[in-house]
N, C-alpha and C. Protein backbone atom coordinates (compact mmCIF):
# COMPACT_ATOMS: atom_id res chain seq x y z
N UNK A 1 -11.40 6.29 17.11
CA UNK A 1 -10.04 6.78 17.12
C UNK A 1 -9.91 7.80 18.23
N UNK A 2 -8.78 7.97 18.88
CA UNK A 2 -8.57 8.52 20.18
C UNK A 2 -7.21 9.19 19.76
N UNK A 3 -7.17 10.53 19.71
CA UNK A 3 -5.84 11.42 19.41
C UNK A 3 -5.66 12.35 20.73
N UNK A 4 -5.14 12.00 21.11
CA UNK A 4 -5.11 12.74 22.75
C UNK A 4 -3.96 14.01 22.48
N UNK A 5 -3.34 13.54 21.40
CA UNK A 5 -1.78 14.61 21.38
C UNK A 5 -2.17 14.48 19.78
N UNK A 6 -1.80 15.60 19.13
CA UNK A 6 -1.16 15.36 17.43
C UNK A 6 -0.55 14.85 16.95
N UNK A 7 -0.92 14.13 16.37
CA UNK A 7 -0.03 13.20 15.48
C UNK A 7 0.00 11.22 15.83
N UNK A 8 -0.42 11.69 17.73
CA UNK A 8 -1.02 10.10 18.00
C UNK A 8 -2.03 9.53 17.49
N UNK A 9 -2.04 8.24 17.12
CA UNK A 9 -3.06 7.35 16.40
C UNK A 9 -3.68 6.06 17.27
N UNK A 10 -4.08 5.80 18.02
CA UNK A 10 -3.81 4.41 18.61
C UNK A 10 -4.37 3.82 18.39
N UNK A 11 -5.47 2.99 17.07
CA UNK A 11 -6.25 2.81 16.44
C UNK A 11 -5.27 2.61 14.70
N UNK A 12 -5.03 1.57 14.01
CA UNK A 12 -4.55 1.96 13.03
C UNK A 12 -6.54 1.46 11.99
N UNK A 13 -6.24 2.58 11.14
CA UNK A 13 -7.54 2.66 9.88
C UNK A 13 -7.87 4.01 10.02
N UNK A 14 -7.34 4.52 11.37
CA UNK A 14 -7.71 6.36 11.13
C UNK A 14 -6.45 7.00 10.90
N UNK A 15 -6.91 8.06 10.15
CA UNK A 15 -5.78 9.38 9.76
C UNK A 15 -6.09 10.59 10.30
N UNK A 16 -5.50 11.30 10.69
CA UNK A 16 -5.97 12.61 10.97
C UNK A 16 -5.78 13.53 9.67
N UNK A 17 -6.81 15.02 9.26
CA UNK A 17 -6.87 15.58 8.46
C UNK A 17 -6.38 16.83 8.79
N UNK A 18 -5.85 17.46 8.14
CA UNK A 18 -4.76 18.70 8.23
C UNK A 18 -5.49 19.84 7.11
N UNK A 19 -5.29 21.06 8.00
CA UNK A 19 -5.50 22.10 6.19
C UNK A 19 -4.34 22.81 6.97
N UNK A 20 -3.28 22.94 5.81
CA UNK A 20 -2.07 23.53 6.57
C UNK A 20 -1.33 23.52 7.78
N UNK A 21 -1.35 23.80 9.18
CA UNK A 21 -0.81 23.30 9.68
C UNK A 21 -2.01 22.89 11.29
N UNK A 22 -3.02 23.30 10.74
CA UNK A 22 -4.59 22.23 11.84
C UNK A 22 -4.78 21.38 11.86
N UNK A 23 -5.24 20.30 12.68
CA UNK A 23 -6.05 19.53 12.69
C UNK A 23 -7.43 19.86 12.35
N UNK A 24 -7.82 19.57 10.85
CA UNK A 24 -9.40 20.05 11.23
C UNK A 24 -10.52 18.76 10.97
N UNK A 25 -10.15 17.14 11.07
CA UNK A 25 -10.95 16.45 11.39
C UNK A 25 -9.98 14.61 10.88
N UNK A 26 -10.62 13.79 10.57
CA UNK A 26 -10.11 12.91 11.10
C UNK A 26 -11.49 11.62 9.48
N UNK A 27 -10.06 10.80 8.90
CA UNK A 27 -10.93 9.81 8.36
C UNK A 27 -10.35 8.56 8.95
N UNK A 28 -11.41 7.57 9.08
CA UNK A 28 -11.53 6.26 9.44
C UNK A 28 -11.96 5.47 8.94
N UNK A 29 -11.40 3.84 8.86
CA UNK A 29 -12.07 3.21 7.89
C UNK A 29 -11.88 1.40 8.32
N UNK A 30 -12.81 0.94 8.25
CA UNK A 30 -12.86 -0.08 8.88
C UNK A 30 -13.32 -1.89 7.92
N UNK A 31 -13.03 -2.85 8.30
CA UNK A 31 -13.27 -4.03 7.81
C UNK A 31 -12.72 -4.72 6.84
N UNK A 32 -11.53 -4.24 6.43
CA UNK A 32 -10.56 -5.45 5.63
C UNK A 32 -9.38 -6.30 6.51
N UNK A 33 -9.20 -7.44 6.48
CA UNK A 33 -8.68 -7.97 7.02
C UNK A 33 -7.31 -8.04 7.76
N UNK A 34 -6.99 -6.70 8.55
CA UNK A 34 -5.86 -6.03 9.15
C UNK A 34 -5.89 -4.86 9.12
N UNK A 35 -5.67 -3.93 10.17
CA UNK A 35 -5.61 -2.69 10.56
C UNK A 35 -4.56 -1.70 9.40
N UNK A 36 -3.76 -2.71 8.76
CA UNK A 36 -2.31 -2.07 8.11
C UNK A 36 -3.18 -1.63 6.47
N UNK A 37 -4.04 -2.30 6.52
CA UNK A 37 -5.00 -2.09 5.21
C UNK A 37 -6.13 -1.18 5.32
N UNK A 38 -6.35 -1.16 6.46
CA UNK A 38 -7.69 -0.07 6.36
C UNK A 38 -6.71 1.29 6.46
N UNK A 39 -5.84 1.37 7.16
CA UNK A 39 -4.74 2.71 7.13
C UNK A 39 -4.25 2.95 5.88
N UNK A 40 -3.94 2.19 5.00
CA UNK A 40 -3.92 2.14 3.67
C UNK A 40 -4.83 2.97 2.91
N UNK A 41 -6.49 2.51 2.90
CA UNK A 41 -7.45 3.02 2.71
C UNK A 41 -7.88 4.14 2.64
N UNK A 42 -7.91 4.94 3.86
CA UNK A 42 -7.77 5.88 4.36
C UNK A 42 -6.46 7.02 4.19
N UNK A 43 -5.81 6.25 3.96
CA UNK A 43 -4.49 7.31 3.45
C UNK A 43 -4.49 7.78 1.79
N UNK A 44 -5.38 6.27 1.38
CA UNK A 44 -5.25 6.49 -0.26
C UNK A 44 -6.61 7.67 -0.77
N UNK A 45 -7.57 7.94 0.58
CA UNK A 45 -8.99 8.58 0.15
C UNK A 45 -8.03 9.76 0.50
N UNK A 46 -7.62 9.78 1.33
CA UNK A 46 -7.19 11.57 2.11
C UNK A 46 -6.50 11.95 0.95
N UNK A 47 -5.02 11.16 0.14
CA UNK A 47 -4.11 11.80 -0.77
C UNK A 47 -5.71 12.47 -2.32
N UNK A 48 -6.89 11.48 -1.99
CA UNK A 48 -7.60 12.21 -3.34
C UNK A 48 -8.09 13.60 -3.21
N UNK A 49 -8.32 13.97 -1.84
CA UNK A 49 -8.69 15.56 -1.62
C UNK A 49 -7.48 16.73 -1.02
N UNK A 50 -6.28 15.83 -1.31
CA UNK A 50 -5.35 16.76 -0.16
C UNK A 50 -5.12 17.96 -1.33
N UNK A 51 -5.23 18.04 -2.28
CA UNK A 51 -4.37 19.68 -2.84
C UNK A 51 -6.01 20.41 -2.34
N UNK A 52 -6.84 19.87 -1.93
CA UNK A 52 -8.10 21.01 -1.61
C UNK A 52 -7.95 21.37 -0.23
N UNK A 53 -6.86 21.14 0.59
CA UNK A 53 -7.07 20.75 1.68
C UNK A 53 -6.02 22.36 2.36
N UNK A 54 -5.68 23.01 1.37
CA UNK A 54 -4.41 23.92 1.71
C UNK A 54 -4.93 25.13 2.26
């Protein structure tokens, strides 16, 4: 995954990770059959740690 600016993705299966208003790292996730599903993935792991994330 390549984030050159905040908030760019150009890669869909990665998310970027936030604690308030940082970037402080980045999940990725790879091998189900379309990019729109691994972003899925990855969005559904990030929402399990986001109230730790503040």
């Amino acid at each position: 995954m390549i984030c050159p600016r905040r908030g760019d993705n150009l890669l869909l299966g990665g998310v970027s990770v936030e604690a308030g208003d940082e970037v402080i790292g980045a999940v990725s996730v790879g091998g189900a059959p379309g990019g729109h599903l691994d972003e899925e993935c990855a969005n559904a792991s990030l929402a399990e740690v986001q109230a730790k994330l503040k």
